[in-house]
PDB file of N, CA and C in Angstrom:
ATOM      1  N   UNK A   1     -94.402 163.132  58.854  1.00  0.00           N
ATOM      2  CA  UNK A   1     -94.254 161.781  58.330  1.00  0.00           C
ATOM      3  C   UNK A   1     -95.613 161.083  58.241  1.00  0.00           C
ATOM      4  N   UNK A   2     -96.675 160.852  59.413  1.00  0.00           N
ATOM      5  CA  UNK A   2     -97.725 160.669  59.773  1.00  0.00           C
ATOM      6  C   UNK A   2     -98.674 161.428  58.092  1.00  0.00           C
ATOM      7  N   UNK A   3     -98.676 162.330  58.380  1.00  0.00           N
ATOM      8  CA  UNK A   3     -99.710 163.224  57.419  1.00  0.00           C
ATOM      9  C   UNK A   3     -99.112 162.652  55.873  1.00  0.00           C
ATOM     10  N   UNK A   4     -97.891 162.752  55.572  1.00  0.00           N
ATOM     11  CA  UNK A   4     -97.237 162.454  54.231  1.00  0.00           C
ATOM     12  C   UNK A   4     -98.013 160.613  54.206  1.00  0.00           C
ATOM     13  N   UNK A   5     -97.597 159.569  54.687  1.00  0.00           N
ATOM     14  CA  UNK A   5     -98.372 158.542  54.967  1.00  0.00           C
ATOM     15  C   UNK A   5     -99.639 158.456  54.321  1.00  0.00           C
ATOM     16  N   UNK A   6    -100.501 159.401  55.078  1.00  0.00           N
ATOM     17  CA  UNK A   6    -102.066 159.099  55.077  1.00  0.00           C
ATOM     18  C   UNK A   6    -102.281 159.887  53.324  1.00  0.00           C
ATOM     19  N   UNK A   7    -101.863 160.828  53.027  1.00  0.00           N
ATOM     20  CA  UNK A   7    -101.526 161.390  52.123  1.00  0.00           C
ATOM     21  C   UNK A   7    -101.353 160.308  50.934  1.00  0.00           C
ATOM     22  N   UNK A   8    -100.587 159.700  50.583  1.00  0.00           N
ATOM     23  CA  UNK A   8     -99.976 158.171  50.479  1.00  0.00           C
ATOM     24  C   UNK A   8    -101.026 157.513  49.901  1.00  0.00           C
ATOM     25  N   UNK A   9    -101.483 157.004  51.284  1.00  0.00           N
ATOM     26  CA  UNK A   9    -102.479 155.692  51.184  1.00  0.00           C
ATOM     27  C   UNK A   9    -103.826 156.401  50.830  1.00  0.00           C
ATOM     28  N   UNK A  10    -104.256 157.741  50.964  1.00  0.00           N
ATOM     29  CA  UNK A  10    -105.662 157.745  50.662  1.00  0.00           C
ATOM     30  C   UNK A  10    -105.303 158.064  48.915  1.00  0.00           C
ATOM     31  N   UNK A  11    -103.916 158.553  48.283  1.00  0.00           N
ATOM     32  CA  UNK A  11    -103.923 158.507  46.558  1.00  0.00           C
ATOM     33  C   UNK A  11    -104.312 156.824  46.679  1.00  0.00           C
ATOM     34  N   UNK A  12    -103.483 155.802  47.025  1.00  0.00           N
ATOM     35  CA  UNK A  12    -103.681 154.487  46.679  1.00  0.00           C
ATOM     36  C   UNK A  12    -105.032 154.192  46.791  1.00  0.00           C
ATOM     37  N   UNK A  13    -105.814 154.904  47.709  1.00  0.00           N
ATOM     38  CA  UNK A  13    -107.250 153.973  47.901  1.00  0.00           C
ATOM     39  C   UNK A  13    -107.989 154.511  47.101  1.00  0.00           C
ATOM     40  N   UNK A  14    -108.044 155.887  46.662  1.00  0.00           N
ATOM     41  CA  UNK A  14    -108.139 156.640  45.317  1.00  0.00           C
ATOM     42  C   UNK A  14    -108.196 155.598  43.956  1.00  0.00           C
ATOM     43  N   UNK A  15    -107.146 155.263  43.892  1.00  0.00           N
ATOM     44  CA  UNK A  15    -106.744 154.553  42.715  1.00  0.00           C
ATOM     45  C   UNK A  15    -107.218 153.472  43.130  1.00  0.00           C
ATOM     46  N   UNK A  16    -107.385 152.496  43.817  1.00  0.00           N
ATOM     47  CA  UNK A  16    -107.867 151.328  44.224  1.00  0.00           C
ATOM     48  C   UNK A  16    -109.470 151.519  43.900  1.00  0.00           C
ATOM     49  N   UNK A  17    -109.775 152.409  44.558  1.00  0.00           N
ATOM     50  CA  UNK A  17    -111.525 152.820  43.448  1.00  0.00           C
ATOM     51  C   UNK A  17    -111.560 152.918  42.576  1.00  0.00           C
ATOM     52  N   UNK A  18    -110.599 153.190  41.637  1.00  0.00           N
ATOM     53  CA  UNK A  18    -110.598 153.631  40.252  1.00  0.00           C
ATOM     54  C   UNK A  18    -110.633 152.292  39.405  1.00  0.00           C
ATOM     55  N   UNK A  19    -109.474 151.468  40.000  1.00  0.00           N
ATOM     56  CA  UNK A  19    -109.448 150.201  39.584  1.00  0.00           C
ATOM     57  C   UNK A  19    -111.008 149.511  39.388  1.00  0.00           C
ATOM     58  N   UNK A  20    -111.524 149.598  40.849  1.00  0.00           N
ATOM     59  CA  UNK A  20    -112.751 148.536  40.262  1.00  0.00           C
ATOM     60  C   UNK A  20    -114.206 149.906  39.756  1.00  0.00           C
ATOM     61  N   UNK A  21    -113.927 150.665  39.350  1.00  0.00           N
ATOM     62  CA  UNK A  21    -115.266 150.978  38.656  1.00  0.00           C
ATOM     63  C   UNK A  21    -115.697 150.507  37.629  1.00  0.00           C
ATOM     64  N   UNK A  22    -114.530 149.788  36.531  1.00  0.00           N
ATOM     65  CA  UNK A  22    -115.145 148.929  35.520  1.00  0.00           C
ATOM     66  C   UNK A  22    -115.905 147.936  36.172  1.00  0.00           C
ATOM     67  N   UNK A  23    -115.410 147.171  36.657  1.00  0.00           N
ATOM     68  CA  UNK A  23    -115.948 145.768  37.094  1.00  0.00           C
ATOM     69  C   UNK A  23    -117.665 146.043  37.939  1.00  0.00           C
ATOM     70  N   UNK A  24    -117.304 147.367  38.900  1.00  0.00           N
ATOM     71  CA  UNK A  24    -118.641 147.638  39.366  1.00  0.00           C
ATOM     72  C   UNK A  24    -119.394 148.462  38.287  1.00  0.00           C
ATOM     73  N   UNK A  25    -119.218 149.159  36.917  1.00  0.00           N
ATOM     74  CA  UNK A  25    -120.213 149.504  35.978  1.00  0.00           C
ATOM     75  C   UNK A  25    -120.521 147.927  35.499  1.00  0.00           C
ATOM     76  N   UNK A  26    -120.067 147.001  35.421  1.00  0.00           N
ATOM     77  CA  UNK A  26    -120.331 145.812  34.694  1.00  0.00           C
ATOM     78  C   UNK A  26    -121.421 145.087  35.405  1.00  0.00           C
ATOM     79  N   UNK A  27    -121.120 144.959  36.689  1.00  0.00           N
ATOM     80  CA  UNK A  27    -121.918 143.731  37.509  1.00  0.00           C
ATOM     81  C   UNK A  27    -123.306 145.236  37.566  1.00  0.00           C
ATOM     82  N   UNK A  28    -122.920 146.282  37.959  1.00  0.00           N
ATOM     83  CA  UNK A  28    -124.210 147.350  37.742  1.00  0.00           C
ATOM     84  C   UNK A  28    -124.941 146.784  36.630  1.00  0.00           C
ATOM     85  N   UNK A  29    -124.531 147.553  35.698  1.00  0.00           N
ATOM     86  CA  UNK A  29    -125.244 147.057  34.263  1.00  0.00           C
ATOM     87  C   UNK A  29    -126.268 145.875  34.233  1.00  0.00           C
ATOM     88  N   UNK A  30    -125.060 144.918  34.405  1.00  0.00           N
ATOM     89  CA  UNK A  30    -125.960 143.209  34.091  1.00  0.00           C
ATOM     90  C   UNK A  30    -127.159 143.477  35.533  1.00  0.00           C
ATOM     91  N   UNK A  31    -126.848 143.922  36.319  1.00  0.00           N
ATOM     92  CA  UNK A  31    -127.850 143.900  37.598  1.00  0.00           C
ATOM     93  C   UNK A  31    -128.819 144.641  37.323  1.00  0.00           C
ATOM     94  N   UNK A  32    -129.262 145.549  36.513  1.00  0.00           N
ATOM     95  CA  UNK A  32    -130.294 146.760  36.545  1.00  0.00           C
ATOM     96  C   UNK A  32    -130.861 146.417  35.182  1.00  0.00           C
ATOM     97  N   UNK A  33    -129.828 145.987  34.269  1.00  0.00           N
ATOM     98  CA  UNK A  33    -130.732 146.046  32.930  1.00  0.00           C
ATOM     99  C   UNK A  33    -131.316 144.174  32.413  1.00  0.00           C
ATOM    100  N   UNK A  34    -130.633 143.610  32.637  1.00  0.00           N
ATOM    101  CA  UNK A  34    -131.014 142.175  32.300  1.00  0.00           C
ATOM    102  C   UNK A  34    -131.612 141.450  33.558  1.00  0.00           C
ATOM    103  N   UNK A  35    -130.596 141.108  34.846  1.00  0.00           N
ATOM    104  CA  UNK A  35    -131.624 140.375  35.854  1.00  0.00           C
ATOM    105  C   UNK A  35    -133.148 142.036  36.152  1.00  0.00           C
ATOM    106  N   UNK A  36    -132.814 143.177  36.429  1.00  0.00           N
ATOM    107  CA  UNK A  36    -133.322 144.089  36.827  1.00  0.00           C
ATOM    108  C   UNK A  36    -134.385 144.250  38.205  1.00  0.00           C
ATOM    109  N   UNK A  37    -133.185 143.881  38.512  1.00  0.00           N
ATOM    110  CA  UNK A  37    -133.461 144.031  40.490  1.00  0.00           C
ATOM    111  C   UNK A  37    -132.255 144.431  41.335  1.00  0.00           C
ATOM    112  N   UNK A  38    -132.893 145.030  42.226  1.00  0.00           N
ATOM    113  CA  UNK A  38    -131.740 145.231  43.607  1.00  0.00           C
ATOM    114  C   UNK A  38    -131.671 144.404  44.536  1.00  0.00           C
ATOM    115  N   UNK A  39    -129.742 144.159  44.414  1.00  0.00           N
ATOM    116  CA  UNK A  39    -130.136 142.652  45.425  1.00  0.00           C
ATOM    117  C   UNK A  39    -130.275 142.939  46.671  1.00  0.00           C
ATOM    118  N   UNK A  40    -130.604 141.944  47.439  1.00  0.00           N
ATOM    119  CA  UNK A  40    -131.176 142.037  49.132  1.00  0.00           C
ATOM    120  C   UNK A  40    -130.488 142.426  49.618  1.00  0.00           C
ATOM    121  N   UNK A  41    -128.985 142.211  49.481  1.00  0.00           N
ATOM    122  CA  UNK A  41    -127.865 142.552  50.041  1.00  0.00           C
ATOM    123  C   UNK A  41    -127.106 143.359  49.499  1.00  0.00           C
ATOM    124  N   UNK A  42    -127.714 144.529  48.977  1.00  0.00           N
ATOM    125  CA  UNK A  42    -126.910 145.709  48.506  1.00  0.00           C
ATOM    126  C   UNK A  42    -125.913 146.467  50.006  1.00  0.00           C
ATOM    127  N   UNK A  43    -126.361 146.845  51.091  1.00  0.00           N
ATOM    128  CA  UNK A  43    -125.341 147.611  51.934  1.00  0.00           C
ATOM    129  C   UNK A  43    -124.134 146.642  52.307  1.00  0.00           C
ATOM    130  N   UNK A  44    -124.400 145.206  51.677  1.00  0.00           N
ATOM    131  CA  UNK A  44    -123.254 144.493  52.313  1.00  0.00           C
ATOM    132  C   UNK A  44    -122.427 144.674  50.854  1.00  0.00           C
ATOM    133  N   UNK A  45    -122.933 144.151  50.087  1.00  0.00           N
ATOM    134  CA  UNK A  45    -122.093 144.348  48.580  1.00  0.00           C
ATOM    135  C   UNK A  45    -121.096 145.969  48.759  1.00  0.00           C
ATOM    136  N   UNK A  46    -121.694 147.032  49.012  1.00  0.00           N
ATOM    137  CA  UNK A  46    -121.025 148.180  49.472  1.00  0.00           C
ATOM    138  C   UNK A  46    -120.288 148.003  50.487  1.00  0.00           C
ATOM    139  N   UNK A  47    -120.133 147.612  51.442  1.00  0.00           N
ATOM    140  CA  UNK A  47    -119.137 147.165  52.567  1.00  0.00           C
ATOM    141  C   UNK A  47    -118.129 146.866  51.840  1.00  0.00           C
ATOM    142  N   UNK A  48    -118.404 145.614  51.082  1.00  0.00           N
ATOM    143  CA  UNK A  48    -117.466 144.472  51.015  1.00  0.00           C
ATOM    144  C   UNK A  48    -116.526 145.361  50.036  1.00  0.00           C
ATOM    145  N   UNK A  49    -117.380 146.142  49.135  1.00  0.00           N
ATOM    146  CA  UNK A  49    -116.579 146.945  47.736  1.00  0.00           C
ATOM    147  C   UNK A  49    -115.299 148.216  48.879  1.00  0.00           C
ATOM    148  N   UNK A  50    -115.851 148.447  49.569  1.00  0.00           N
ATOM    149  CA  UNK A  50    -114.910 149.391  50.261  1.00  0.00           C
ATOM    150  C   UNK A  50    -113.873 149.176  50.799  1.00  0.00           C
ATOM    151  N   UNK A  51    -114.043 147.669  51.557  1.00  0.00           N
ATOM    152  CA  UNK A  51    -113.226 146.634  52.501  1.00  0.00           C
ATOM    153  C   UNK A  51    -111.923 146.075  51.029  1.00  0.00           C
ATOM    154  N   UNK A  52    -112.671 146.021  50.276  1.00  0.00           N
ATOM    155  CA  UNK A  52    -111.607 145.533  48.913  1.00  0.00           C
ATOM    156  C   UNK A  52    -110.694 146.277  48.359  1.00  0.00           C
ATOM    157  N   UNK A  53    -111.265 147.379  48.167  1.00  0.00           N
ATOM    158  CA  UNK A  53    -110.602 148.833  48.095  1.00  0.00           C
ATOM    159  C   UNK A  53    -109.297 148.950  48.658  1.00  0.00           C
ATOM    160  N   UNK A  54    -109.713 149.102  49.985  1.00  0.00           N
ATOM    161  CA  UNK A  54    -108.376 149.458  51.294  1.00  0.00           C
ATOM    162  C   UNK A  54    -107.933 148.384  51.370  1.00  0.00           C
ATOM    163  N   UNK A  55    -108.384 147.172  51.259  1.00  0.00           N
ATOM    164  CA  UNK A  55    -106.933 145.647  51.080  1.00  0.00           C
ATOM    165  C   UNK A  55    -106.395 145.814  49.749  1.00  0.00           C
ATOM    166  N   UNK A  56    -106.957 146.181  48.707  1.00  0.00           N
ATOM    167  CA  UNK A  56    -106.061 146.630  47.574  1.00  0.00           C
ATOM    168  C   UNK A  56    -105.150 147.953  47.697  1.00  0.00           C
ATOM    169  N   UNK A  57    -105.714 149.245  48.184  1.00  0.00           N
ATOM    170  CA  UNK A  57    -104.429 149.945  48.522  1.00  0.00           C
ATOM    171  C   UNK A  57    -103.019 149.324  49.424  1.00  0.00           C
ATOM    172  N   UNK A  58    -103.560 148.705  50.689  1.00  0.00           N
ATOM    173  CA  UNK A  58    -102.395 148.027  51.426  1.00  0.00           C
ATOM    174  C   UNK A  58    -101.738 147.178  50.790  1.00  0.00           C
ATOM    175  N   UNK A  59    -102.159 146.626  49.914  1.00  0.00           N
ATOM    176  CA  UNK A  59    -101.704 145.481  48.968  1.00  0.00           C
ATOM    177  C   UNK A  59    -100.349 145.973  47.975  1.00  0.00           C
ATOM    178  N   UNK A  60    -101.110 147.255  47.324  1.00  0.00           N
ATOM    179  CA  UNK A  60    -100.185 147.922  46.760  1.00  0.00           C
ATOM    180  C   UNK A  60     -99.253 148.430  47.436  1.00  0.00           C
ATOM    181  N   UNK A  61     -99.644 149.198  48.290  1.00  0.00           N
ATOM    182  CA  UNK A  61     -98.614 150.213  49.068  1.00  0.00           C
ATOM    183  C   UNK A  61     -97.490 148.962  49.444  1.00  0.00           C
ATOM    184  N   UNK A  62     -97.627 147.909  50.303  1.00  0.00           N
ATOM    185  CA  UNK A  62     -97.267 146.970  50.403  1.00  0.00           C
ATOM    186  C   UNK A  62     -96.485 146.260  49.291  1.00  0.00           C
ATOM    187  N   UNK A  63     -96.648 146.173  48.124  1.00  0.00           N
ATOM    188  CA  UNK A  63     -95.720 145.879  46.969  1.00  0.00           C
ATOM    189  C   UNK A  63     -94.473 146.999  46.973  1.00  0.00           C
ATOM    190  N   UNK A  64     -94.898 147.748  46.993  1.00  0.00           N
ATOM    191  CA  UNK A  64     -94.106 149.231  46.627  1.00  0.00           C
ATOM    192  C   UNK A  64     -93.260 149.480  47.575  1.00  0.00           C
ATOM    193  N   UNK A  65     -93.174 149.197  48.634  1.00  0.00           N
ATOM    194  CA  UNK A  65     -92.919 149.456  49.746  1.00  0.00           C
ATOM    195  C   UNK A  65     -91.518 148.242  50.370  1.00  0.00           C
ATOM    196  N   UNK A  66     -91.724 146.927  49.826  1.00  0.00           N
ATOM    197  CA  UNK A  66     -91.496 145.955  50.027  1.00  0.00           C
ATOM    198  C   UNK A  66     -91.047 145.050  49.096  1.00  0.00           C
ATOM    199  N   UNK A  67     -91.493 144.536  48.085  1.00  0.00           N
ATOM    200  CA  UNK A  67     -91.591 143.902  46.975  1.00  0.00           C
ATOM    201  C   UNK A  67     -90.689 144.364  45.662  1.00  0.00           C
ATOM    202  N   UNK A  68     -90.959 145.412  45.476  1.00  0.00           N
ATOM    203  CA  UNK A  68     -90.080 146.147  44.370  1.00  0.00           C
ATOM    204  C   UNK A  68     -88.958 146.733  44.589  1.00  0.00           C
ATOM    205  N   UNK A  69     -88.579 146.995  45.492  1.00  0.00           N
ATOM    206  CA  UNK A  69     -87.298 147.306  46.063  1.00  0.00           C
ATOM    207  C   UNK A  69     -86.873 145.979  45.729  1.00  0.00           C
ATOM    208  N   UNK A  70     -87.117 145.280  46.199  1.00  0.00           N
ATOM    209  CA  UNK A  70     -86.140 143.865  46.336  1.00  0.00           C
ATOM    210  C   UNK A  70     -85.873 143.408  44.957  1.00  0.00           C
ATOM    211  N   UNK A  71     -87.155 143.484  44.359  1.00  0.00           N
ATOM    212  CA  UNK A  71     -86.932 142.982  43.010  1.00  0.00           C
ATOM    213  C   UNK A  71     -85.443 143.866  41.992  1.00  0.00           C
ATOM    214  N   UNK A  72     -86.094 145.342  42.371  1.00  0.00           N
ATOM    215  CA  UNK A  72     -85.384 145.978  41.524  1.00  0.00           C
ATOM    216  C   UNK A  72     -83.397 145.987  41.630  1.00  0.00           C
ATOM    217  N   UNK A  73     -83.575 145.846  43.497  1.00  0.00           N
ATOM    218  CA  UNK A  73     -81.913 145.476  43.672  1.00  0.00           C
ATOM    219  C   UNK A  73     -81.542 144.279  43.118  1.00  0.00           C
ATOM    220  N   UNK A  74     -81.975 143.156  42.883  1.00  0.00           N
ATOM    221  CA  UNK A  74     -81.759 142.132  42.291  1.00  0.00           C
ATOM    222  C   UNK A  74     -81.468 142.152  41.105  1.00  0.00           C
ATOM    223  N   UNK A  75     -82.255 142.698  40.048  1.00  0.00           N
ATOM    224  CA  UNK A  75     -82.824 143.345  38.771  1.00  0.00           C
ATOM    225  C   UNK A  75     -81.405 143.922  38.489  1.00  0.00           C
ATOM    226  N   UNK A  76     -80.814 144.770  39.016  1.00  0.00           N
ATOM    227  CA  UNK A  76     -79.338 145.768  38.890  1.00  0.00           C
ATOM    228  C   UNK A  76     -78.565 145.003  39.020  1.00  0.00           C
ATOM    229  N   UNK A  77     -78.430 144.240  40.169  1.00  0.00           N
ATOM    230  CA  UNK A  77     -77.165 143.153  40.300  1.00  0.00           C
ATOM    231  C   UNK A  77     -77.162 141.925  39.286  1.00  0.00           C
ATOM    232  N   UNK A  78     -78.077 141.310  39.037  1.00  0.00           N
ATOM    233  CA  UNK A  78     -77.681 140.845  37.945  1.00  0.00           C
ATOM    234  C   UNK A  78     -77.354 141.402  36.487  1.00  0.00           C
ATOM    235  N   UNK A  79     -77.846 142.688  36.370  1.00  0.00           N
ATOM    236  CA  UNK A  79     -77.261 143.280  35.190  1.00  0.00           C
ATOM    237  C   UNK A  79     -75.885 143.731  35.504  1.00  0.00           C
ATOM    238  N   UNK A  80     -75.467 143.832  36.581  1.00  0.00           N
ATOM    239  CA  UNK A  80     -74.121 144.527  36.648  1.00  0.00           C
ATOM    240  C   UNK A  80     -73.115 143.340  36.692  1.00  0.00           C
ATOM    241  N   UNK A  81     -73.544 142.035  37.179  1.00  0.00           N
ATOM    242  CA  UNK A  81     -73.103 140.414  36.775  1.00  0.00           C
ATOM    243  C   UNK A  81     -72.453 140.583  35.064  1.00  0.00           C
ATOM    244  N   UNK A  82     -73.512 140.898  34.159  1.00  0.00           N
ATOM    245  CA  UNK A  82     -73.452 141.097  32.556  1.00  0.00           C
ATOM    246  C   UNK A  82     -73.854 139.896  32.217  1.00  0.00           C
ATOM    247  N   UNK A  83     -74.473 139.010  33.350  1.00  0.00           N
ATOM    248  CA  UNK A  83     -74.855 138.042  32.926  1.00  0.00           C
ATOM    249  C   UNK A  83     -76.740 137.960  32.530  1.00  0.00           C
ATOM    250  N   UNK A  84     -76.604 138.060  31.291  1.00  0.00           N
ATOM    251  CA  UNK A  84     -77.539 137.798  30.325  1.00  0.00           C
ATOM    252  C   UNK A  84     -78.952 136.608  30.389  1.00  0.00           C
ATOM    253  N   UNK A  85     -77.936 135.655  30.596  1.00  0.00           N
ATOM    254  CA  UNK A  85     -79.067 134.339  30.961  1.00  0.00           C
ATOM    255  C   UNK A  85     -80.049 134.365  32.246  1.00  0.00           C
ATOM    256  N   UNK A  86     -78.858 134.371  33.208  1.00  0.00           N
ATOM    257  CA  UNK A  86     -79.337 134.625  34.440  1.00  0.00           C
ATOM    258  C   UNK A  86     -80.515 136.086  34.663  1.00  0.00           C
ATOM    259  N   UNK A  87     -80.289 136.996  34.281  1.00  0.00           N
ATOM    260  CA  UNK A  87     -80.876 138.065  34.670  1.00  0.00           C
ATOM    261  C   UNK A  87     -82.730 137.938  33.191  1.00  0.00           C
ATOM    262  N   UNK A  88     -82.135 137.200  32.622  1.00  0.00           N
ATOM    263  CA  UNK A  88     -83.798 136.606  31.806  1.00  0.00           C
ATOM    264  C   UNK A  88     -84.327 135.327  32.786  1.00  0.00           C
ATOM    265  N   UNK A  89     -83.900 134.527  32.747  1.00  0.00           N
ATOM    266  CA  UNK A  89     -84.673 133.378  34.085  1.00  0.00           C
ATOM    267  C   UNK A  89     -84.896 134.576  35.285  1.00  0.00           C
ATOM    268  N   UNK A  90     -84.335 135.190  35.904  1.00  0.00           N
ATOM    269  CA  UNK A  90     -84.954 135.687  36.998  1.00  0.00           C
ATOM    270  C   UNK A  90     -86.151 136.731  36.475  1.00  0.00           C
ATOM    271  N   UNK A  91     -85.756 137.388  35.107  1.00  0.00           N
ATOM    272  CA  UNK A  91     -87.717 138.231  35.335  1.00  0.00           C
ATOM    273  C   UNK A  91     -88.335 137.412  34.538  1.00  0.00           C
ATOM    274  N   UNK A  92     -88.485 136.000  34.276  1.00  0.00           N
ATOM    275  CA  UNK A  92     -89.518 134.538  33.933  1.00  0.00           C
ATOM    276  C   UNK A  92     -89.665 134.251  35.034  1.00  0.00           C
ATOM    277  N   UNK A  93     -88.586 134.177  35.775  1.00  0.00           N
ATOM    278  CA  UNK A  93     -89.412 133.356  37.248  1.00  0.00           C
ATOM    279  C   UNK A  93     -90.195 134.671  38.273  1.00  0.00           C
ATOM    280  N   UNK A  94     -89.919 135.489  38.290  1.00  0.00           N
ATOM    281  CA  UNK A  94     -90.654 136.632  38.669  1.00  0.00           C
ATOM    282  C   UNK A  94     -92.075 136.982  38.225  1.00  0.00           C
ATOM    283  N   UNK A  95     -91.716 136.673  36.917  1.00  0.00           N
ATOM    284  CA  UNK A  95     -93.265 136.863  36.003  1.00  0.00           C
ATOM    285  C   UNK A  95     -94.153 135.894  35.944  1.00  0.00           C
ATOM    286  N   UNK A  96     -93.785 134.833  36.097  1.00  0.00           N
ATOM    287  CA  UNK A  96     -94.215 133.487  36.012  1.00  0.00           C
ATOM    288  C   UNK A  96     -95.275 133.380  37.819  1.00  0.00           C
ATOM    289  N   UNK A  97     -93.674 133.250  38.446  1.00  0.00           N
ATOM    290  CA  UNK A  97     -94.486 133.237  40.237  1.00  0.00           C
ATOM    291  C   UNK A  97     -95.524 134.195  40.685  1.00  0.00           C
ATOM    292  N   UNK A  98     -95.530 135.860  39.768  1.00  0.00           N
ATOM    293  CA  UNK A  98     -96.478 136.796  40.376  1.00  0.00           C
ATOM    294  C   UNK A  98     -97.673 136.636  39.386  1.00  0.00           C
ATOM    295  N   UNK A  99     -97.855 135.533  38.178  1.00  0.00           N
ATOM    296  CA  UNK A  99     -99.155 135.208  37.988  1.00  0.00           C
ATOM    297  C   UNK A  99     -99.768 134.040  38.850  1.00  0.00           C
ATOM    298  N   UNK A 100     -98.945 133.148  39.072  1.00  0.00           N
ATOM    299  CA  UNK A 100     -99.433 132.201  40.047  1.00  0.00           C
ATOM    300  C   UNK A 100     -99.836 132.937  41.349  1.00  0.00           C
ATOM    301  N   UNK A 101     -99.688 133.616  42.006  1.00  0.00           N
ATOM    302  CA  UNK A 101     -99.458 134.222  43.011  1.00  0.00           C
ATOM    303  C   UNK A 101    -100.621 135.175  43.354  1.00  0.00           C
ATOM    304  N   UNK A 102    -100.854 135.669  42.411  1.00  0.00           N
ATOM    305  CA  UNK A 102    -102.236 136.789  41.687  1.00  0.00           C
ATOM    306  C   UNK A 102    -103.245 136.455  42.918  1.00  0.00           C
ATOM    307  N   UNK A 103    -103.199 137.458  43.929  1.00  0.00           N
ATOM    308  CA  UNK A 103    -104.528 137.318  44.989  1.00  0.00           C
ATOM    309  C   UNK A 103    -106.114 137.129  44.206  1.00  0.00           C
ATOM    310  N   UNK A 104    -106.306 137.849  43.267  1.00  0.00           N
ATOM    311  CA  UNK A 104    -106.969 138.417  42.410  1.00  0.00           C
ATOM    312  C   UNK A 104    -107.625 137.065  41.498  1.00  0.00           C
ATOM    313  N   UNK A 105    -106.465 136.169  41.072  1.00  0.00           N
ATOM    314  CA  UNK A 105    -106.992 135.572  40.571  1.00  0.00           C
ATOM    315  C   UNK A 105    -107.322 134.056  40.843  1.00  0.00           C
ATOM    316  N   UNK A 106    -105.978 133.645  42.267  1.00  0.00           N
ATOM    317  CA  UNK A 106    -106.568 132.885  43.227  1.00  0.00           C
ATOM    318  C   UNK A 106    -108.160 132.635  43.928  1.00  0.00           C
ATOM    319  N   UNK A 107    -108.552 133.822  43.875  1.00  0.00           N
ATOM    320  CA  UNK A 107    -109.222 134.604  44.792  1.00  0.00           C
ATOM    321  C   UNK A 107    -111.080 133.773  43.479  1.00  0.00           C
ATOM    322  N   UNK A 108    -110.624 134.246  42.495  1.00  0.00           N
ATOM    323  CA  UNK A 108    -111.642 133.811  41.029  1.00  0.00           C
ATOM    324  C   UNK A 108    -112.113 132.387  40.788  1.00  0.00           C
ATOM    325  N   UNK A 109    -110.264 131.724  40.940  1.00  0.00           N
ATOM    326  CA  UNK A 109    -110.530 130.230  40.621  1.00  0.00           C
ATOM    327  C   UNK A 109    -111.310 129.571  41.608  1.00  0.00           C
ATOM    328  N   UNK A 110    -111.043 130.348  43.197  1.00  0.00           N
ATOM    329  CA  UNK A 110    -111.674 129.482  44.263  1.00  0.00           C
ATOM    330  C   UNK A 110    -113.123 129.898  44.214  1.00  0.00           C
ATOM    331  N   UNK A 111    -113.635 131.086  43.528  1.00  0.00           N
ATOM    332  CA  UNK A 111    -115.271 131.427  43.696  1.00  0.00           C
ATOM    333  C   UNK A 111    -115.877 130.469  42.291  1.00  0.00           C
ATOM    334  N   UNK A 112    -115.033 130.635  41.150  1.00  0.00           N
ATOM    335  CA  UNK A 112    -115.668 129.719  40.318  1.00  0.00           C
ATOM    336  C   UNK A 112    -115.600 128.233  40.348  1.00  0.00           C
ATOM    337  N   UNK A 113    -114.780 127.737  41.291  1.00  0.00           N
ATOM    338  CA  UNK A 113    -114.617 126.363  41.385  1.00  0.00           C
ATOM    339  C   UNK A 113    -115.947 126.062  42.773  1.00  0.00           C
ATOM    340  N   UNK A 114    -116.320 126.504  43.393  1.00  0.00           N
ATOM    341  CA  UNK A 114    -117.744 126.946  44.633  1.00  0.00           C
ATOM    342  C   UNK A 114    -118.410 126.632  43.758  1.00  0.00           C
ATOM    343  N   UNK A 115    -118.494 127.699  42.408  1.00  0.00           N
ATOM    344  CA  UNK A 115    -119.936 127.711  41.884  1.00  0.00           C
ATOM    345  C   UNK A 115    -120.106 126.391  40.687  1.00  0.00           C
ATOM    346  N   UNK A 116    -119.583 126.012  40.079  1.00  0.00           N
ATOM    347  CA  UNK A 116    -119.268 125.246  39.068  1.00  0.00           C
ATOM    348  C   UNK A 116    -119.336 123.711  40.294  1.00  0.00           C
ATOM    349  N   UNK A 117    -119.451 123.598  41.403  1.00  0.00           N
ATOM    350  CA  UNK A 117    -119.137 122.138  42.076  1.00  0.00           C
ATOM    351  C   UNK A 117    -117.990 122.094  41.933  1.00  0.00           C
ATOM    352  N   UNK A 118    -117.030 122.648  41.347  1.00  0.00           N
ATOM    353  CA  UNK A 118    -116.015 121.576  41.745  1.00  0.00           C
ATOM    354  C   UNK A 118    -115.006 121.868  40.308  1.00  0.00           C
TER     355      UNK A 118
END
């Protein structure tokens, strides 16, 4: 069970790297070819990229694990209701609450609202 687990979470953290290699070829890029310096704090920038990683696998695993189950029993029971209306308001309010909700992009508004003052 243990081994199947770790098995598990190191595909997710896998994929959780995979996720940000765009974003880290991007901030690379702009860092080497236009400012063209290494910042002071490169081994922490690497920390932090790794530390993000494994809160994004748990994050996921954690959806999957938790989150979608629930959704999806819900998801069935209201289709088996046959009720139509109801089972569209619930994946709007689902879709609606998990953009508000977005760690990701919470996470954006509060670094660009830092940098911008306000």
């Amino acid at each position: 069970m243990f081994i199947e687990s770790l098995k598990i979470f190191l595909t997710d953290l896998k994929n959780s790297f995979k996720d940000l290699v765009p974003i880290i070829i991007v901030v690379a890029f702009f860092q080497a070819v236009i400012i063209q310096t290494v910042p002071e704090n490169l081994f922490s920038i690497i920390i932090g990229l790794i530390i993000v990683a494994v809160g994004l696998a748990f994050f996921i695993r954690g959806l999957e694990l938790g989150i979608f189950p629930i959704g999806e029993n819900l998801a069935i029971d209201f289709a088996k209701k046959g009720s139509t209306f109801w089972l569209l308001l619930f994946a709007f309010t689902i879709g609606f609450s998990t953009t508000v909700a977005e760690p990701a992009l919470i996470a954006i508004a509060d670094k660009a609202a830092a940098i911008s003052g306000g």
